[in-house]
PDB file of N, CA and C in Angstrom:
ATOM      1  N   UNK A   1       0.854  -1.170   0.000  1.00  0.00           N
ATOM      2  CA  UNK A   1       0.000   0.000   0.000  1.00  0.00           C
ATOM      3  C   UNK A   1       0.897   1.230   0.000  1.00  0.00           C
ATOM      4  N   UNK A   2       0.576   2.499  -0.896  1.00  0.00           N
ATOM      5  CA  UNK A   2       1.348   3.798  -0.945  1.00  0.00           C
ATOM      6  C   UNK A   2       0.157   5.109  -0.684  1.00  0.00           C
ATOM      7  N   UNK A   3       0.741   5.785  -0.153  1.00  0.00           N
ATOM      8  CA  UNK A   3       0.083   7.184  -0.294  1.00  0.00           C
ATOM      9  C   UNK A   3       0.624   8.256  -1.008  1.00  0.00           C
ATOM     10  N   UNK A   4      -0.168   8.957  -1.750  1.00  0.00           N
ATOM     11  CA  UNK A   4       0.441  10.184  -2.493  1.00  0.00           C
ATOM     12  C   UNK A   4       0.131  11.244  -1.358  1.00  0.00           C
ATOM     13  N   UNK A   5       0.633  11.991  -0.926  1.00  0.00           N
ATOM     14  CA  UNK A   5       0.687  13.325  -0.136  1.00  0.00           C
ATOM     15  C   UNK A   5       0.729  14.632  -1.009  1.00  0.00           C
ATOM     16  N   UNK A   6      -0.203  15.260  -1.369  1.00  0.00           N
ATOM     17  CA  UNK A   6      -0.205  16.420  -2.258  1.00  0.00           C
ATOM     18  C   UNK A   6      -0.510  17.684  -1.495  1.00  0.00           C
ATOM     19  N   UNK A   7       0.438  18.697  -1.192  1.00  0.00           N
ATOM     20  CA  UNK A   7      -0.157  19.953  -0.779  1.00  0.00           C
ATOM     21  C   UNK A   7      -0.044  20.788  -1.127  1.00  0.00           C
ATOM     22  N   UNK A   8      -1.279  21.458  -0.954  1.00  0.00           N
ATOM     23  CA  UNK A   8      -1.514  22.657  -2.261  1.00  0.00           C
ATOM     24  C   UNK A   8      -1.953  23.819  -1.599  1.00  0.00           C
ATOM     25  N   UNK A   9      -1.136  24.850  -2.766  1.00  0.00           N
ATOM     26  CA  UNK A   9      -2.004  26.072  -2.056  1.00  0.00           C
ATOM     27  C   UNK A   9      -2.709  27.311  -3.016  1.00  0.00           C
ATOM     28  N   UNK A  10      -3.575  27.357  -2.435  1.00  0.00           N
ATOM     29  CA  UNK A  10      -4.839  28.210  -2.989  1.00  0.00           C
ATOM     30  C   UNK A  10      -4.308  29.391  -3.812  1.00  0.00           C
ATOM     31  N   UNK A  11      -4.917  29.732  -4.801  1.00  0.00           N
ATOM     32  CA  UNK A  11      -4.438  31.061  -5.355  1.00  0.00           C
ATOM     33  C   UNK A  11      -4.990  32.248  -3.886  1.00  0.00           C
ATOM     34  N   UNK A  12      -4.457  33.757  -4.021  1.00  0.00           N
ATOM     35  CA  UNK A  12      -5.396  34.675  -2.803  1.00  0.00           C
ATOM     36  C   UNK A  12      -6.850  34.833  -2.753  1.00  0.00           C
ATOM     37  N   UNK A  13      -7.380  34.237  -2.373  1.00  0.00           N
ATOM     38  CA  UNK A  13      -9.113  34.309  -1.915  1.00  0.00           C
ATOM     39  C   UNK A  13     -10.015  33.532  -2.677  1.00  0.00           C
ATOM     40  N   UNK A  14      -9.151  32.524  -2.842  1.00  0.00           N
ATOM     41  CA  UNK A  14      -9.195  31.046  -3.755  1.00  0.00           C
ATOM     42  C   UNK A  14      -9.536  29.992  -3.138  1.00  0.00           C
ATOM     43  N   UNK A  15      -9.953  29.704  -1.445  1.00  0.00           N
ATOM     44  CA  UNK A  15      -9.565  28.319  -0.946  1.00  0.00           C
ATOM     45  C   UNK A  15     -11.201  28.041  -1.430  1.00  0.00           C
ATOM     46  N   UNK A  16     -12.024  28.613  -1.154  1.00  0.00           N
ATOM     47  CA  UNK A  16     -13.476  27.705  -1.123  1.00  0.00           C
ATOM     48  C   UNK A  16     -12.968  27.159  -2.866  1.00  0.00           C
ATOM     49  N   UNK A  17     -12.886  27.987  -3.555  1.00  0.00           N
ATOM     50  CA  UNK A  17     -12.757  27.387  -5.225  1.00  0.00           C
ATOM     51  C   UNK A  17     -11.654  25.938  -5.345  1.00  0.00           C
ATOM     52  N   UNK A  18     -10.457  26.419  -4.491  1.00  0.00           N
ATOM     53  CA  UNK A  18      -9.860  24.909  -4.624  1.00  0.00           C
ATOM     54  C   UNK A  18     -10.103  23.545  -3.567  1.00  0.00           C
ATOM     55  N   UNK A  19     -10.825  24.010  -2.566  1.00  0.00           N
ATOM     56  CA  UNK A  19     -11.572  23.254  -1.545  1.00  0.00           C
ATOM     57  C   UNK A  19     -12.566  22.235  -2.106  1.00  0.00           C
ATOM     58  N   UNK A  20     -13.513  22.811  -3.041  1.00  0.00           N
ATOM     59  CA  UNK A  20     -14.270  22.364  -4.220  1.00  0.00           C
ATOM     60  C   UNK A  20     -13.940  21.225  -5.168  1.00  0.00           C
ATOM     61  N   UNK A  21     -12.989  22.168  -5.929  1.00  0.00           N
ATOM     62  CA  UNK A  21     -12.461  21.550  -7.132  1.00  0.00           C
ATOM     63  C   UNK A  21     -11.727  19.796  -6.030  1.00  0.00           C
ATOM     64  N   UNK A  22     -11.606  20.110  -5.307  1.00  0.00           N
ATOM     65  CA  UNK A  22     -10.675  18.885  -4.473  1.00  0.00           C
ATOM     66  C   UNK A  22     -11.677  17.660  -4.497  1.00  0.00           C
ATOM     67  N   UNK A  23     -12.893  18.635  -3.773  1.00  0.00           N
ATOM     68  CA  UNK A  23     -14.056  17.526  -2.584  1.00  0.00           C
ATOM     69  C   UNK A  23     -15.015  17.120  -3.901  1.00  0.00           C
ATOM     70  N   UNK A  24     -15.273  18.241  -4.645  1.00  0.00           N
ATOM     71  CA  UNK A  24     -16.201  18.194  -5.590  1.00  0.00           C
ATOM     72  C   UNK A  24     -15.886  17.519  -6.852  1.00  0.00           C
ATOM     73  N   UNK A  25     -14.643  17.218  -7.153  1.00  0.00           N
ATOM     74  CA  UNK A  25     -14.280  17.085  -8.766  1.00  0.00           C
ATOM     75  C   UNK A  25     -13.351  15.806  -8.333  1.00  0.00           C
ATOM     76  N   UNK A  26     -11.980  16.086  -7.967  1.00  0.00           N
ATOM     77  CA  UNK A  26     -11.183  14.996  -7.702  1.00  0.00           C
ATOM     78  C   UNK A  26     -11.009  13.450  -6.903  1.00  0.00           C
ATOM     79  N   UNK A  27     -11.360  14.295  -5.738  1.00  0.00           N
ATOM     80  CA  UNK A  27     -11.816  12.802  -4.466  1.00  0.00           C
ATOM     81  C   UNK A  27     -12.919  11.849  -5.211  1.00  0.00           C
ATOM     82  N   UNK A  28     -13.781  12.871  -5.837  1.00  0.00           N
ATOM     83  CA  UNK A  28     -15.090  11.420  -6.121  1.00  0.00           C
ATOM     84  C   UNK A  28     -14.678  11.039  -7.925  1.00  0.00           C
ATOM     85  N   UNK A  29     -14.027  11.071  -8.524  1.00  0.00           N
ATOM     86  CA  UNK A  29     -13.237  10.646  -9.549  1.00  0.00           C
ATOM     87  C   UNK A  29     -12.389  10.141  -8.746  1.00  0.00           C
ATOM     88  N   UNK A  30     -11.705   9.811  -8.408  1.00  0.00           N
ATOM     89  CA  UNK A  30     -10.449   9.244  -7.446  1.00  0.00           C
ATOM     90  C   UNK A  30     -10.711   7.985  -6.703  1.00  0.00           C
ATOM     91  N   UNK A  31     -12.649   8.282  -6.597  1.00  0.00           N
ATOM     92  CA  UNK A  31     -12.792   7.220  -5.698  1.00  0.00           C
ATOM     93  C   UNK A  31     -13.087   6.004  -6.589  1.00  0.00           C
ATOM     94  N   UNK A  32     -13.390   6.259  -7.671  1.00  0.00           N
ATOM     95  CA  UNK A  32     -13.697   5.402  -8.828  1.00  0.00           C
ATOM     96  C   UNK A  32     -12.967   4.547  -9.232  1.00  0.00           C
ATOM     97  N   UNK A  33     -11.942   4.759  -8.636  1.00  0.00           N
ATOM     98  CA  UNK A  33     -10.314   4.257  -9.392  1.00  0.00           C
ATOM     99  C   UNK A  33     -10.157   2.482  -8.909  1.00  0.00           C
ATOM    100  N   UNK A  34      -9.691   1.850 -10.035  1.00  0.00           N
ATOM    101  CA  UNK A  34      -9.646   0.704  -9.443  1.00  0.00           C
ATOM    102  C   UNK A  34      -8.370   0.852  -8.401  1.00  0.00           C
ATOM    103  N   UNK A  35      -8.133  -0.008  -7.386  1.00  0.00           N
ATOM    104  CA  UNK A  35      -6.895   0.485  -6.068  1.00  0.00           C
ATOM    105  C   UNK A  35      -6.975   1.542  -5.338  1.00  0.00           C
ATOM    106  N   UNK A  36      -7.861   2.243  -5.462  1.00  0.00           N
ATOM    107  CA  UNK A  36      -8.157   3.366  -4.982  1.00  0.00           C
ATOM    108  C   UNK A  36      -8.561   2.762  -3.307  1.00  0.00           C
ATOM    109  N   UNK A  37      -7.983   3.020  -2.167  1.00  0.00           N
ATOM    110  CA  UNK A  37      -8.452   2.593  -1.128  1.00  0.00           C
ATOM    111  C   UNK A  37      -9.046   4.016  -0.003  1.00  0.00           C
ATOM    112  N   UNK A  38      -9.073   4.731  -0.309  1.00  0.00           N
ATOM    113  CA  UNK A  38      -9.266   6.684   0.404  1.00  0.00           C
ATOM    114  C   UNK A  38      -8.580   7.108   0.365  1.00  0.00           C
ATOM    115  N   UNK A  39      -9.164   8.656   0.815  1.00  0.00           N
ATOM    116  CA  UNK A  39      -8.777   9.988   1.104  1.00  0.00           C
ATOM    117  C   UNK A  39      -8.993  10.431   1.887  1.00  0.00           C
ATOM    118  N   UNK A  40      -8.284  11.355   2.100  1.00  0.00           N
ATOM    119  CA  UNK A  40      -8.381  12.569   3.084  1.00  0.00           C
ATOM    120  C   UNK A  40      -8.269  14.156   2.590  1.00  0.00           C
ATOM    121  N   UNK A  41      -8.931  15.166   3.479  1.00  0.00           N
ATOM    122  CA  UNK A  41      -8.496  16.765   2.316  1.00  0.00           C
ATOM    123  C   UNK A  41      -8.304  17.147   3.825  1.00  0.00           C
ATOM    124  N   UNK A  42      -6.758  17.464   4.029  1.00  0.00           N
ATOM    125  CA  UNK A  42      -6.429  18.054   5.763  1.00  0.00           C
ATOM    126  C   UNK A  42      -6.356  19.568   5.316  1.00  0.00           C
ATOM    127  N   UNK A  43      -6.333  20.449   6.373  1.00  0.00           N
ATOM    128  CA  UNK A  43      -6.772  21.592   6.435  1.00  0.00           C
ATOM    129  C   UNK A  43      -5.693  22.026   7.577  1.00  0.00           C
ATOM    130  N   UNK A  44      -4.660  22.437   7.134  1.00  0.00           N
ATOM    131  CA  UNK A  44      -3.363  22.553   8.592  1.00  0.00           C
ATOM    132  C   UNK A  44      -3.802  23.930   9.548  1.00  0.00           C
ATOM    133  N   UNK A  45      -4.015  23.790  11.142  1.00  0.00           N
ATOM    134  CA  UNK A  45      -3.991  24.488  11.825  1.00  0.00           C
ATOM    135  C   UNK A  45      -3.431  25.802  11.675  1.00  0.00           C
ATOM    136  N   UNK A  46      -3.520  27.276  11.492  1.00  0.00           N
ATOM    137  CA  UNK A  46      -3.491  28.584  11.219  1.00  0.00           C
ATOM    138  C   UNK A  46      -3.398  29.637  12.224  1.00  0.00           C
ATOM    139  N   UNK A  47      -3.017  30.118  12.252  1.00  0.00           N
ATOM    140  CA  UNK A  47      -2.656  31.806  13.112  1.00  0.00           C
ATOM    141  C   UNK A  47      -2.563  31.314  14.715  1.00  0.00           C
ATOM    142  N   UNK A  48      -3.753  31.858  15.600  1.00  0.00           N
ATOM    143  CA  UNK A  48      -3.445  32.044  16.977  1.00  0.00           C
ATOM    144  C   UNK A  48      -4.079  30.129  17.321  1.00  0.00           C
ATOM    145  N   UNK A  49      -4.561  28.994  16.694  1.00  0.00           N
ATOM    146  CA  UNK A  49      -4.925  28.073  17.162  1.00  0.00           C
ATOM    147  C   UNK A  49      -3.328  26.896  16.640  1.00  0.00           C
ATOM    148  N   UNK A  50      -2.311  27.243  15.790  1.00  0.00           N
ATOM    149  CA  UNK A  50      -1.069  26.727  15.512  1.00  0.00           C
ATOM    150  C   UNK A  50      -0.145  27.237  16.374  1.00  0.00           C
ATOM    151  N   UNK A  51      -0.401  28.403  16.989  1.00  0.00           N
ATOM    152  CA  UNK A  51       0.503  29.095  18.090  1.00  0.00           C
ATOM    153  C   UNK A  51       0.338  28.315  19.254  1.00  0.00           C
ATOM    154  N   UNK A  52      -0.796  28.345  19.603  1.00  0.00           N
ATOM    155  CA  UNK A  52      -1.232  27.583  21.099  1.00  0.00           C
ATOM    156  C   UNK A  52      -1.104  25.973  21.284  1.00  0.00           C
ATOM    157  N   UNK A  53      -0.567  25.607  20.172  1.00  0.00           N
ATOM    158  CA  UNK A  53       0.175  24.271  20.579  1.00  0.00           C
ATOM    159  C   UNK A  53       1.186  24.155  20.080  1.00  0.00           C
ATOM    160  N   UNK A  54       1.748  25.186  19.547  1.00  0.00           N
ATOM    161  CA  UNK A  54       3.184  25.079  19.245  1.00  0.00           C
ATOM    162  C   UNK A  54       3.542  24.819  18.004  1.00  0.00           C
ATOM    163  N   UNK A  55       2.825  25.077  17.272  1.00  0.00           N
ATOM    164  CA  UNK A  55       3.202  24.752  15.557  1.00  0.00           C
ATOM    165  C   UNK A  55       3.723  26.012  14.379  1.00  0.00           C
ATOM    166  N   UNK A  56       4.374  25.687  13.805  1.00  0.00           N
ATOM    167  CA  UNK A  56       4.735  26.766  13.048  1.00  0.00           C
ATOM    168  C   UNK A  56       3.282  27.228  11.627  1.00  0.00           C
ATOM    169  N   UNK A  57       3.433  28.618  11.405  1.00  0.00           N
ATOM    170  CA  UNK A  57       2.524  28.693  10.260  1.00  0.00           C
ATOM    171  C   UNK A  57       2.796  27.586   9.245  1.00  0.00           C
ATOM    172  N   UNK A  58       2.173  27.191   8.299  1.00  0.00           N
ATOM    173  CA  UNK A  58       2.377  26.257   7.505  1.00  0.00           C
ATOM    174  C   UNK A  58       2.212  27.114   6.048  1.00  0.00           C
ATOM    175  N   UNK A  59       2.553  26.760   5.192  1.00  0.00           N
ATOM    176  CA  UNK A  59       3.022  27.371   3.696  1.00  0.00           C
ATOM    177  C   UNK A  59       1.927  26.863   2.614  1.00  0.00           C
ATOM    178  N   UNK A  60       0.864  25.999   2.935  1.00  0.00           N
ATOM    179  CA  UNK A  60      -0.055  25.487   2.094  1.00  0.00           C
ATOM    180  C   UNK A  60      -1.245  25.875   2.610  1.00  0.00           C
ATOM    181  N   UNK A  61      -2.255  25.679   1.974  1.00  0.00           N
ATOM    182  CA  UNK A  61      -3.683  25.666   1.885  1.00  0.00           C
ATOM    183  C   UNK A  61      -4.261  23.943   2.320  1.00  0.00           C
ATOM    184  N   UNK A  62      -4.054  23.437   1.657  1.00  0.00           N
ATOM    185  CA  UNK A  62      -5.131  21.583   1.932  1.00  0.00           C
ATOM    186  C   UNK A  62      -3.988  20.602   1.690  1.00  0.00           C
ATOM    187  N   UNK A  63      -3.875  19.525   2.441  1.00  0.00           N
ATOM    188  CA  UNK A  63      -2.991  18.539   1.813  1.00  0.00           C
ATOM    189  C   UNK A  63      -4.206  17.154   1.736  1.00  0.00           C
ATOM    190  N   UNK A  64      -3.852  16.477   0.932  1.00  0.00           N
ATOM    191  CA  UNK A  64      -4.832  15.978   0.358  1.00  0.00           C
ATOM    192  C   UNK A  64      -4.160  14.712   0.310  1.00  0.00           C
ATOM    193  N   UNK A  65      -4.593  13.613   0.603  1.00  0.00           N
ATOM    194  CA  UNK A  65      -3.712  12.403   0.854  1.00  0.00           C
ATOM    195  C   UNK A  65      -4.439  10.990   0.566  1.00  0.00           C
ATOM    196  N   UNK A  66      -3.867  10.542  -0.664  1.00  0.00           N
ATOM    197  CA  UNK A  66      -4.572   9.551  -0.993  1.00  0.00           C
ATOM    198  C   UNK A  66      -3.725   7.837  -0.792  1.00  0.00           C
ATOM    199  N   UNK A  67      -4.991   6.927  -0.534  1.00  0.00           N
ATOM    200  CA  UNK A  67      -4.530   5.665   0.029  1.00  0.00           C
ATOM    201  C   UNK A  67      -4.647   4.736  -1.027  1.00  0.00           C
ATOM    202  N   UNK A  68      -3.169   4.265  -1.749  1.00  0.00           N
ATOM    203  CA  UNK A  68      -3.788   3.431  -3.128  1.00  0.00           C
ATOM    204  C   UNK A  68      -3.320   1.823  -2.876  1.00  0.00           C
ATOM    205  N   UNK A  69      -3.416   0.969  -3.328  1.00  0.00           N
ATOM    206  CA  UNK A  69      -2.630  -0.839  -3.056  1.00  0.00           C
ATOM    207  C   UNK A  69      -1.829  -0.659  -3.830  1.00  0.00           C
ATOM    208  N   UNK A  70      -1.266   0.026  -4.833  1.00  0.00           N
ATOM    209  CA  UNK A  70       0.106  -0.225  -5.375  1.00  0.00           C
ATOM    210  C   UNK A  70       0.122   1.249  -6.154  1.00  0.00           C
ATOM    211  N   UNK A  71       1.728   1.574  -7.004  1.00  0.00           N
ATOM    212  CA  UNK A  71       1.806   2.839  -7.177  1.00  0.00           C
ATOM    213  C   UNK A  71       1.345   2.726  -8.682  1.00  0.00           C
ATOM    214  N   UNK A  72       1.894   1.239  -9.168  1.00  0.00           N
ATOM    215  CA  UNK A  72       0.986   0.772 -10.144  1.00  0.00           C
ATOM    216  C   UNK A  72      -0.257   1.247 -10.822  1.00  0.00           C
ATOM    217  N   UNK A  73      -1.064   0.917  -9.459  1.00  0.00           N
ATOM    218  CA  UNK A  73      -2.547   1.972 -10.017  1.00  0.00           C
ATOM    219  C   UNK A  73      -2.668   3.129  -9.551  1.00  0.00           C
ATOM    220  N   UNK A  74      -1.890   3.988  -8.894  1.00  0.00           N
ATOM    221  CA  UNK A  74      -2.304   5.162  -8.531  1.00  0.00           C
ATOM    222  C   UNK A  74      -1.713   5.609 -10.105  1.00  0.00           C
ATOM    223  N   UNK A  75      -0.549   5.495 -10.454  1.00  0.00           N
ATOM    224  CA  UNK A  75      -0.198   5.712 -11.814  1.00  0.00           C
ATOM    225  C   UNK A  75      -0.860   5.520 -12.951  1.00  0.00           C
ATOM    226  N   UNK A  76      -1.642   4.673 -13.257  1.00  0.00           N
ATOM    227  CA  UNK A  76      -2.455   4.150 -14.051  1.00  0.00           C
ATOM    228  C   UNK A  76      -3.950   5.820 -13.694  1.00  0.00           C
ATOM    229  N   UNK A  77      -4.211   5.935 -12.595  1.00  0.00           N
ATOM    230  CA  UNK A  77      -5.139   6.839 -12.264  1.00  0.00           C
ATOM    231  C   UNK A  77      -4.164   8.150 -12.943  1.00  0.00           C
ATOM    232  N   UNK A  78      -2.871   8.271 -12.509  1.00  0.00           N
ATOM    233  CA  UNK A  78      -2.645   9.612 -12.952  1.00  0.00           C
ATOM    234  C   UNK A  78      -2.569   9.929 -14.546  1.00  0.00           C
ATOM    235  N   UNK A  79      -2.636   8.756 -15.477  1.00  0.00           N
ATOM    236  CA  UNK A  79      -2.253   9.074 -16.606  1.00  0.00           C
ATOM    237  C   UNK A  79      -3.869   8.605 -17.309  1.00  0.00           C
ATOM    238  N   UNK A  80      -4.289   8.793 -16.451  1.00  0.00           N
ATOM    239  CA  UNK A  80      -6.170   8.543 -17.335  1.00  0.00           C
ATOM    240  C   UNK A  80      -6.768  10.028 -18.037  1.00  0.00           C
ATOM    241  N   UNK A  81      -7.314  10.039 -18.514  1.00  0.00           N
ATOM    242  CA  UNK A  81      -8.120  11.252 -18.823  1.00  0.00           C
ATOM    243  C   UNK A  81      -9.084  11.929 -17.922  1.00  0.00           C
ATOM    244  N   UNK A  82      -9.735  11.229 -17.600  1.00  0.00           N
ATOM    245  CA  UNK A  82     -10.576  11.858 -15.751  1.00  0.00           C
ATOM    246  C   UNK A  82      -9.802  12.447 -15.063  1.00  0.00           C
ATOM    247  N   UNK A  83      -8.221  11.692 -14.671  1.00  0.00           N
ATOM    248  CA  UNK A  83      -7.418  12.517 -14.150  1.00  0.00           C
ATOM    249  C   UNK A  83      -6.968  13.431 -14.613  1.00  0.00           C
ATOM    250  N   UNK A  84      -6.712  13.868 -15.810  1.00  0.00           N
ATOM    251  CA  UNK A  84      -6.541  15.189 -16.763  1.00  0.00           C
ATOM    252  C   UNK A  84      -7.066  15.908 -16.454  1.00  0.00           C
ATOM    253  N   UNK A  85      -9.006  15.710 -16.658  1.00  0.00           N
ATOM    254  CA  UNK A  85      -9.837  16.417 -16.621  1.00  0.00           C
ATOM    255  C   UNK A  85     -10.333  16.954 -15.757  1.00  0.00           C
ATOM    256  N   UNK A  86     -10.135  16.584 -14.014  1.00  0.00           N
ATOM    257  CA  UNK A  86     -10.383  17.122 -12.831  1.00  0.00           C
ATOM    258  C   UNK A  86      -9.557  17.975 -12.106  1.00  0.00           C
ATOM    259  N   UNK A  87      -7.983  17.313 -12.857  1.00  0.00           N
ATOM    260  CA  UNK A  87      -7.159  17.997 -12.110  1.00  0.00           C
ATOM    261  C   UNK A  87      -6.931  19.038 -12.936  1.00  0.00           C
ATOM    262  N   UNK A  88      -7.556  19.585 -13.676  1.00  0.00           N
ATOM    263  CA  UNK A  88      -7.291  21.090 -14.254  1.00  0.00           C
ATOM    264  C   UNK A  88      -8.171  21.543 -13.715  1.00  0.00           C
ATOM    265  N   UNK A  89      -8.999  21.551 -13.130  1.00  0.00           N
ATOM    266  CA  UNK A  89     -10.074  22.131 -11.773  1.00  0.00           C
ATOM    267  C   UNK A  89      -9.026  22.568 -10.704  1.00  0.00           C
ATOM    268  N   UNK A  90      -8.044  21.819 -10.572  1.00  0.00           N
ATOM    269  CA  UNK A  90      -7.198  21.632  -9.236  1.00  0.00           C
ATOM    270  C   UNK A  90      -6.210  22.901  -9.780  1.00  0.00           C
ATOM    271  N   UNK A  91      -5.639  22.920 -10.647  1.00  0.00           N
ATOM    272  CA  UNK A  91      -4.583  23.655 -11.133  1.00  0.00           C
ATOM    273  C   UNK A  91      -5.014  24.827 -11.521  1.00  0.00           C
ATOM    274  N   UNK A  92      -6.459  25.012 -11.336  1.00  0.00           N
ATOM    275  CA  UNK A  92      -6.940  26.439 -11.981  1.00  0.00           C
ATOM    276  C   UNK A  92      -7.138  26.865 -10.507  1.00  0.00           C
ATOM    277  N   UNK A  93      -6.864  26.457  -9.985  1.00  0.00           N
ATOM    278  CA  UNK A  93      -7.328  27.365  -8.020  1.00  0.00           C
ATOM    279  C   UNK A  93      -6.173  27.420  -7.102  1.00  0.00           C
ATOM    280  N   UNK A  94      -4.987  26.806  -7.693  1.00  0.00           N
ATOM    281  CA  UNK A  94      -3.867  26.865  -7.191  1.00  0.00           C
ATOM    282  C   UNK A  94      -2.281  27.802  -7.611  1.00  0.00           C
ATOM    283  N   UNK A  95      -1.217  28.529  -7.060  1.00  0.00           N
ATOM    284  CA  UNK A  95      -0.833  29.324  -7.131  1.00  0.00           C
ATOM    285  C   UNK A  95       0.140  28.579  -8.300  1.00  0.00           C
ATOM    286  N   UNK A  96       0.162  29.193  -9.078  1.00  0.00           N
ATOM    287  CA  UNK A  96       1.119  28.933 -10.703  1.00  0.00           C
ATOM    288  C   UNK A  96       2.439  28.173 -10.380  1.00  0.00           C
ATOM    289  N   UNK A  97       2.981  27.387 -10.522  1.00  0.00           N
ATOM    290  CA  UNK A  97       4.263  27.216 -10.195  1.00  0.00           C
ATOM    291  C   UNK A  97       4.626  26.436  -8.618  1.00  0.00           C
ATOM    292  N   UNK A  98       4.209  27.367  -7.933  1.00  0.00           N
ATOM    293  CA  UNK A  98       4.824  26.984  -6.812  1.00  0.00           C
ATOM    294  C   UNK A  98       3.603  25.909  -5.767  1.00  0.00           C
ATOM    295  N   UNK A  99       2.621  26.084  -6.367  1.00  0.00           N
ATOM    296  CA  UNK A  99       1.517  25.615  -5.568  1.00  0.00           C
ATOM    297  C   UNK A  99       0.613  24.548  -5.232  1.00  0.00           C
ATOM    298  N   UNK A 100       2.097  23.640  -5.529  1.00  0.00           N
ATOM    299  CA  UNK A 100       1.436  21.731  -5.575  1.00  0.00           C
ATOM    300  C   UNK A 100       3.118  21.157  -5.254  1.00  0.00           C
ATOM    301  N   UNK A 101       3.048  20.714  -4.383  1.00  0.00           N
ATOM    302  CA  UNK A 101       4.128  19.453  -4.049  1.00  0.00           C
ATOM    303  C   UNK A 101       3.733  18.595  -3.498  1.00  0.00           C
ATOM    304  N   UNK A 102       4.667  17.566  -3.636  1.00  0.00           N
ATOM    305  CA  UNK A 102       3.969  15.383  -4.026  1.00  0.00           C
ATOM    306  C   UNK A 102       4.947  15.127  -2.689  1.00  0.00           C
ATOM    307  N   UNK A 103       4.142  14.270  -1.871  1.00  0.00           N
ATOM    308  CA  UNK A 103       5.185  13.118  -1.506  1.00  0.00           C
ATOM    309  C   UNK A 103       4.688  11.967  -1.362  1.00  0.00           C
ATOM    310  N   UNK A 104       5.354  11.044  -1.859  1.00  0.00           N
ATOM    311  CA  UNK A 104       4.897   9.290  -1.744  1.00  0.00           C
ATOM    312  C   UNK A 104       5.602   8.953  -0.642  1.00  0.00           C
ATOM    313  N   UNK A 105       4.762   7.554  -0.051  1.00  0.00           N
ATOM    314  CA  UNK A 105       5.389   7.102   0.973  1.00  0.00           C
ATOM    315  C   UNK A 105       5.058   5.547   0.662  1.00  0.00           C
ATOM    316  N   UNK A 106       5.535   4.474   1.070  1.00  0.00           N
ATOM    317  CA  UNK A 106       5.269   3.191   1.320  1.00  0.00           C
ATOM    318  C   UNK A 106       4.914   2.788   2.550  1.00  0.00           C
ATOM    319  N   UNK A 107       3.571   2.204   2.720  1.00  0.00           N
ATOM    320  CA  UNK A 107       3.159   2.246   4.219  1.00  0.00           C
ATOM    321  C   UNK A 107       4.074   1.137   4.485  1.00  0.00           C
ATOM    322  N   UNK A 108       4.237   1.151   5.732  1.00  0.00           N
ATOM    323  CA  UNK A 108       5.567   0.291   6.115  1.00  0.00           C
ATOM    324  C   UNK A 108       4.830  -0.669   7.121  1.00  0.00           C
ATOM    325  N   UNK A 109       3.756   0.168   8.073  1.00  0.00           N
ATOM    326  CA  UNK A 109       2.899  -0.527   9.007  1.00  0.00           C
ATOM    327  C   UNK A 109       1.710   0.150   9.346  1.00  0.00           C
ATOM    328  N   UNK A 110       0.890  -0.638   9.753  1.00  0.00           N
ATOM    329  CA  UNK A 110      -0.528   0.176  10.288  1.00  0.00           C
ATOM    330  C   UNK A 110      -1.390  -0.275  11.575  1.00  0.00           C
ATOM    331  N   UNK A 111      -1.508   0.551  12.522  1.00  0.00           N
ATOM    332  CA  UNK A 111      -2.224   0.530  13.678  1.00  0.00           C
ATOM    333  C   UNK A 111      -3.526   0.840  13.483  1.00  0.00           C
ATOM    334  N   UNK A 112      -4.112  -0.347  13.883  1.00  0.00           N
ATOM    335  CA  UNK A 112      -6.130   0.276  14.523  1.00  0.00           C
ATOM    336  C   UNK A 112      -6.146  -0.414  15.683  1.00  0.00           C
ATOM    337  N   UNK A 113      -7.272   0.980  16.456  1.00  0.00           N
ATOM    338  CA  UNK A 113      -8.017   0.019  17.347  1.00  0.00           C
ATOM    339  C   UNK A 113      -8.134  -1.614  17.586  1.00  0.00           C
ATOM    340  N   UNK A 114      -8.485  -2.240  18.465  1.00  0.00           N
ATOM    341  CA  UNK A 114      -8.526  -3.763  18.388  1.00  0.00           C
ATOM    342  C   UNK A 114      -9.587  -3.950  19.302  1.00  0.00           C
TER     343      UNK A 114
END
C-alpha cells in the first residue's frame, strides 16, 4: 500500500474554489479508481490556534492524501483522462508554479483500534 501526499495552495481568496475543485471534482473521480483505497483533504492548523500548541505557520492551503494498493494503479489513475480532466479544476485554483508538491510514501505498518 502507498500514499500520495499532495499539498496545495490556494491562489489569494481562492480556498473555497480549490476546496471544491478537491471535494467536488477529484476525491469522487479518485474514488472510482480501481486500487483506490481513500482519502483525506487536511486543512493545517493557522494563526493564533497553531501558536497555542506550538506549531509553526504552515506554507499550504489543503494537503490531500490519498490511500492506493500499489503505485501501479495510482499511476495508471494519474495518466487517465478523468485525471486530466479534474485535475485542471485543481490547477486552476492553485498558485502557478509553486503551488502543488507530491510526496509518496510506502506504508511500512498500520495501527487500529482492536
Amino acid at each position: 500500500m502507498i500514499t500520495l501526499n499532495m499539498r496545495l495552495t490556494a491562489k489569494p481568496g481562492g480556498e473555497a474554489e480549490l476546496a471544491s475543485a478537491i471535494r467536488d471534482r477529484w476525491m469522487k473521480a479518485m474514488a472510482q479508481q480501481p486500487g483506490f483505497i481513500r482519502g483525506v483533504m487536511l486543512k493545517p492548523y493557522e494563526g493564533e490556534t497553531a501558536a497555542k500548541v506550538g506549531l509553526p505557520e504552515q506554507d499550504f492551503t489543503f494537503e490531500v492524501v490519498s490511500f492506493w494498493e500499489s503505485e501501479e494503479q495510482r499511476a495508471a489513475w494519474a495518466g487517465s483522462a478523468i485525471h486530466a480532466e479534474v485535475i485542471a479544476y485543481v490547477n486552476d485554483a492553485i498558485l502557478p508554479e509553486t503551488g502543488k508538491k507530491a510526496v509518496m510514501f510506502t506504508i511500512e505498518d498500520n495501527w487500529e483500534p482492536s
